[in-house]
Protein backbone atom coordinates (compact mmCIF):
# COMPACT_ATOMS: atom_id res chain seq x y z
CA UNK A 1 -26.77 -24.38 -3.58
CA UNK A 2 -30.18 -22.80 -2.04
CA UNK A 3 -30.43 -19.96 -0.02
CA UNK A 4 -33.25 -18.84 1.98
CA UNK A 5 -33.34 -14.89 2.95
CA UNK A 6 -36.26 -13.22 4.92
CA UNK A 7 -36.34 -9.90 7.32
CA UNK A 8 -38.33 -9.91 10.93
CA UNK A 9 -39.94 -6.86 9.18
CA UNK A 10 -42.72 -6.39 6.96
CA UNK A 11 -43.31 -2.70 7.40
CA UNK A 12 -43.15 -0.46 4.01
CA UNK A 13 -39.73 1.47 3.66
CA UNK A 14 -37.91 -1.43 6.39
CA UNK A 15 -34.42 -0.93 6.04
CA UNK A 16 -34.07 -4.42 6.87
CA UNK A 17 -35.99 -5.91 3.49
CA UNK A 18 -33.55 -3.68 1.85
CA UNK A 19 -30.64 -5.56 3.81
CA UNK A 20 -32.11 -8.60 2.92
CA UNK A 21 -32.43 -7.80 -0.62
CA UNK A 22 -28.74 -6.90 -0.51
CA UNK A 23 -27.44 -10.35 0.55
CA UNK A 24 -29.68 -12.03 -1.52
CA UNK A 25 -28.17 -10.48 -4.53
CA UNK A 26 -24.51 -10.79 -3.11
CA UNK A 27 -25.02 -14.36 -2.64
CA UNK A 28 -26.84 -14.64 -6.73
CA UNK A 29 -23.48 -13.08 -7.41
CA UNK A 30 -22.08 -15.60 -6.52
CA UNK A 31 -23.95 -18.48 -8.17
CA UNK A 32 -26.79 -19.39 -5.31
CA UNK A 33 -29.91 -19.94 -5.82
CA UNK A 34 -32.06 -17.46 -3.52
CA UNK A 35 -35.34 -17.29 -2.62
CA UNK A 36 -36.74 -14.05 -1.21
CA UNK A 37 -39.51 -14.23 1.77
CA UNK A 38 -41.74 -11.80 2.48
CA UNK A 39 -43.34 -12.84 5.78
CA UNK A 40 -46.45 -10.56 5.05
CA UNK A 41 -47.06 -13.86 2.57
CA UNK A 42 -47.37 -16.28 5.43
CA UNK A 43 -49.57 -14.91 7.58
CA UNK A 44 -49.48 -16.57 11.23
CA UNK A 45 -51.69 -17.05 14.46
CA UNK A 46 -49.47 -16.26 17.41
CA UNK A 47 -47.90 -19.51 18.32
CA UNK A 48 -50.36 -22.35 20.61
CA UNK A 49 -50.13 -25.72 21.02
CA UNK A 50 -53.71 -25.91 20.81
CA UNK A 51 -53.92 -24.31 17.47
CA UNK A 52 -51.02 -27.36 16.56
CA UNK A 53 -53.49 -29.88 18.01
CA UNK A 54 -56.20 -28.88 15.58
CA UNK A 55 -53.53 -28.71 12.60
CA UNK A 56 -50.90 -26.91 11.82
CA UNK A 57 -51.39 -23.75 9.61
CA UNK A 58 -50.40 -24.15 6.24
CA UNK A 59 -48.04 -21.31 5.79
CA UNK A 60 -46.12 -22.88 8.89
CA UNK A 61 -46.11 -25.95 6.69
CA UNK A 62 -44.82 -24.39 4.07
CA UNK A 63 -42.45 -22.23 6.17
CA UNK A 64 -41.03 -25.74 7.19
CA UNK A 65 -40.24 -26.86 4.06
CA UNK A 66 -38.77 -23.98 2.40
CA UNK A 67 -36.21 -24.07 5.31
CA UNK A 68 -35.61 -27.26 5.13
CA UNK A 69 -34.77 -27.38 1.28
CA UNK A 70 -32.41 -24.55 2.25
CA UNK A 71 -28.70 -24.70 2.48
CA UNK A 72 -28.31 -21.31 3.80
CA UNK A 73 -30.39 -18.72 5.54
CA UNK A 74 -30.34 -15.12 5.79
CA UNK A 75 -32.30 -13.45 8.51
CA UNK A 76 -32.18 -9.70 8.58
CA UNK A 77 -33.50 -8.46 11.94
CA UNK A 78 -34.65 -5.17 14.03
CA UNK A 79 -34.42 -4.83 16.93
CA UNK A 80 -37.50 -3.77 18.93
CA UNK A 81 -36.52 -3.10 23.08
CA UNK A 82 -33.41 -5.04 22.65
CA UNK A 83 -34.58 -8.44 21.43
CA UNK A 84 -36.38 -10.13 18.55
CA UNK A 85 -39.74 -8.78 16.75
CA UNK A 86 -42.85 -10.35 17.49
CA UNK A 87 -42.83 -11.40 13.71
CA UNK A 88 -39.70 -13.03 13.68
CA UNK A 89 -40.28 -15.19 16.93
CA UNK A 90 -43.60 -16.04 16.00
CA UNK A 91 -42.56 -17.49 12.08
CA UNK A 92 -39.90 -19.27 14.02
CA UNK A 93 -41.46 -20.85 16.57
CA UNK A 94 -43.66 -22.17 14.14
CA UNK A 95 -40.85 -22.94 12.07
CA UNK A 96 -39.28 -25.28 14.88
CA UNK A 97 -42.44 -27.29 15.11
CA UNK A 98 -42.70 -28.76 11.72
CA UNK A 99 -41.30 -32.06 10.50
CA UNK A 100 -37.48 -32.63 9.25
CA UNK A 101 -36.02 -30.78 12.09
CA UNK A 102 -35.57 -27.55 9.53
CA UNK A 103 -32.99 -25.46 11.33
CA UNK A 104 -30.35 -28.47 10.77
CA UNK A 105 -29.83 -28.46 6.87
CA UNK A 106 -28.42 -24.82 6.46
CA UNK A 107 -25.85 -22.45 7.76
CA UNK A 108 -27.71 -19.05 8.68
CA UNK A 109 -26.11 -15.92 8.55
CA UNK A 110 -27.82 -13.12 10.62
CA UNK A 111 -27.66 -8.88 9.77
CA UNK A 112 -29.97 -6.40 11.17
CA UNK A 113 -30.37 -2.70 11.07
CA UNK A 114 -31.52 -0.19 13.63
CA UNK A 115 -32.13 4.11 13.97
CA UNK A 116 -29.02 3.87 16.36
CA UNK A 117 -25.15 3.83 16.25
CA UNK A 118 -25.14 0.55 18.30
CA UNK A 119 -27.34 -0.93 15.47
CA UNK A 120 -28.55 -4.59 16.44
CA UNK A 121 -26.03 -5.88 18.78
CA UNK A 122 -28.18 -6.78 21.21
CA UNK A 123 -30.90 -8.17 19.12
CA UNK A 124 -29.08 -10.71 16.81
CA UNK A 125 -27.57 -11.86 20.36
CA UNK A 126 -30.59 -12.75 21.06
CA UNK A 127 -31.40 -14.72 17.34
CA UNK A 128 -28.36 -16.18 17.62
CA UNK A 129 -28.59 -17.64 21.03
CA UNK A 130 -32.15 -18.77 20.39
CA UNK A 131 -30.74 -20.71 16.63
CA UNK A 132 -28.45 -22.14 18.69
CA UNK A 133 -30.91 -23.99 20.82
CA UNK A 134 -32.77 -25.52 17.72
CA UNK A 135 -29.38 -26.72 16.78
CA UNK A 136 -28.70 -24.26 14.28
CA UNK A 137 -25.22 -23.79 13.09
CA UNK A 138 -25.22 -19.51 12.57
CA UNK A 139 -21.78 -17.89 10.49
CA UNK A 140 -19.72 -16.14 12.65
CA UNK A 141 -19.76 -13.29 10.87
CA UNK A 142 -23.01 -10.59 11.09
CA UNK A 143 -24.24 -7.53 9.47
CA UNK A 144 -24.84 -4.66 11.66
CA UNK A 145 -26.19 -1.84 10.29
CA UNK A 146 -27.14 1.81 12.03
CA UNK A 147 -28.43 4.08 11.42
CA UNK A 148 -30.19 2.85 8.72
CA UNK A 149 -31.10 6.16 7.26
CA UNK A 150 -27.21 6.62 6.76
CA UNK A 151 -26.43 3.46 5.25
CA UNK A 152 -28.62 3.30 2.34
CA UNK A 153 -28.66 5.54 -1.14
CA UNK A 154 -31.84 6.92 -2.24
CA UNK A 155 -32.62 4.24 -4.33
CA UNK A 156 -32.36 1.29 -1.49
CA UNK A 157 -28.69 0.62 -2.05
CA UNK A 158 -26.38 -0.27 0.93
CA UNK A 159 -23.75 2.29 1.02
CA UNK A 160 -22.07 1.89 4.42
CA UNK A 161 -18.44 0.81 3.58
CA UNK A 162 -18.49 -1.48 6.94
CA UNK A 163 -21.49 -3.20 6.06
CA UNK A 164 -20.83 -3.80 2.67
CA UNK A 165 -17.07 -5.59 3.69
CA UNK A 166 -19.35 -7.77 6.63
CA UNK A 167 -21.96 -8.86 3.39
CA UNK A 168 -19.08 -9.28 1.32
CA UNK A 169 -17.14 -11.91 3.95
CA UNK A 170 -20.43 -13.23 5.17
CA UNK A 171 -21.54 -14.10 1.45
CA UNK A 172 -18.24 -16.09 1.17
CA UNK A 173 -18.20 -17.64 4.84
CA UNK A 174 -21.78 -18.51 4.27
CA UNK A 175 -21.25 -20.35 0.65
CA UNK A 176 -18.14 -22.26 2.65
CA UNK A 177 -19.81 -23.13 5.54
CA UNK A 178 -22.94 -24.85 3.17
CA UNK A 179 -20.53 -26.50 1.24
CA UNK A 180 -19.06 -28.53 3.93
C-alpha cells in the first residue's frame, strides 16, 4: 500500500508539516509505504487554462502521477480566513487537470492545525466539500489540531492526547478504507 502525505503549507516552523510528518510515520507504523511532499518542490503558476493550452507544467505532471499511484492521501491544512490556502487550491486545481482522473485511486484523510481553539473546522469543510466534487472518497475521520503551539513538544512531536487518538483511528480507517 502507497500513501501520499503533503501540508497546504510551506512556511518554516508550519505546524502543519509537523502534522503531516506525524501521520506519515503513524501510517509507516503500520506497514505503508509513504511518500512525503513538500510543495515548495513543485513550484506552480497560479492556475490558467491558457497556461494548460501551451502545456502543462511539469511539476503538475508529476503532481498527477504521484496521486494517482497513491492509495491514500494525507492533506494537512491551515486555515487562512476560513477556507483553503492559496497553495493548496492552486496544487489541486492543477492536480484535477491531469490525466487518470487522480483523485479516484485513493482514500484521503484530511487534518489541519490552526493558532485557535476552533482549530480548522471550517477549513477542512471546505477541502472536503471541494474532494468531494472531483469524486474523491475522504475518511470520515479528521485531525483537528489548535492551538498548534500547545499541541506539539519542543522537538516537533504531537502531544495533544485528542489528536493523537483522531491520527491513531484515522491511520487505521485510512489503511481499511484503501484496502477495499
Amino acid at each position: 500500500m502507497n500513501a501520499l502525505t503533503l501540508s497546504g503549507s510551506i512556511r518554516k516552523g508550519s505546524y502543519n508539516r509537523l502534522l503531516q510528518r506525524d501521520v506519515s510515520e503513524r501510517l509507516r507504523r503500520r506497514g505503508v509505504a509513504v511518500t512525503e511532499l513538500d510543495l515548495a518542490d513543485y513550484p506552480l503558476p497560479v492556475f490558467s487554462e491558457d497556461i494548460e493550452v501551451e502545456g502543462m507544467p511539469d511539476a503538475a505532471v508529476e503532481l498527477g502521477r504521484l496521486f494517482v499511484a497513491a492509495d491514500i492521501v494525507f492533506i494537512a491544512s491551515p486555515e487562512y480566513n476560513a477556507g483553503l490556502t492559496p497553495l493548496l487550491v492552486n496544487t489541486l486545481d492543477w492536480v484535477s487537470r491531469q490525466k487518470g482522473r487522480p483523485f479516484r485511486h485513493a482514500v484521503f484523510g484530511l487534518g489541519g492545525v490552526s493558532s485557535g481553539k476552533l482549530s480548522t473546522v471550517v477549513g477542512l469543510s471546505h477541502l472536503r466539500d471541494m474532494l468531494t466534487k472531483v469524486m474523491a472518497l475522504t475518511a470520515a475521520i479528521d485531525i483537528r489540531v489548535g492551538p498548534g503551539e500547545e499541541a506539539f513538544d519542543t522537538q516537533g512531536q504531537l502531544i495533544d492526547e485528542t489528536a493523537i487518538t483522531r491520527a491513531e483511528l484515522l491511520a487505521d480507517e485510512l489503511i481499511r478504507l484503501a484496502a477495499k
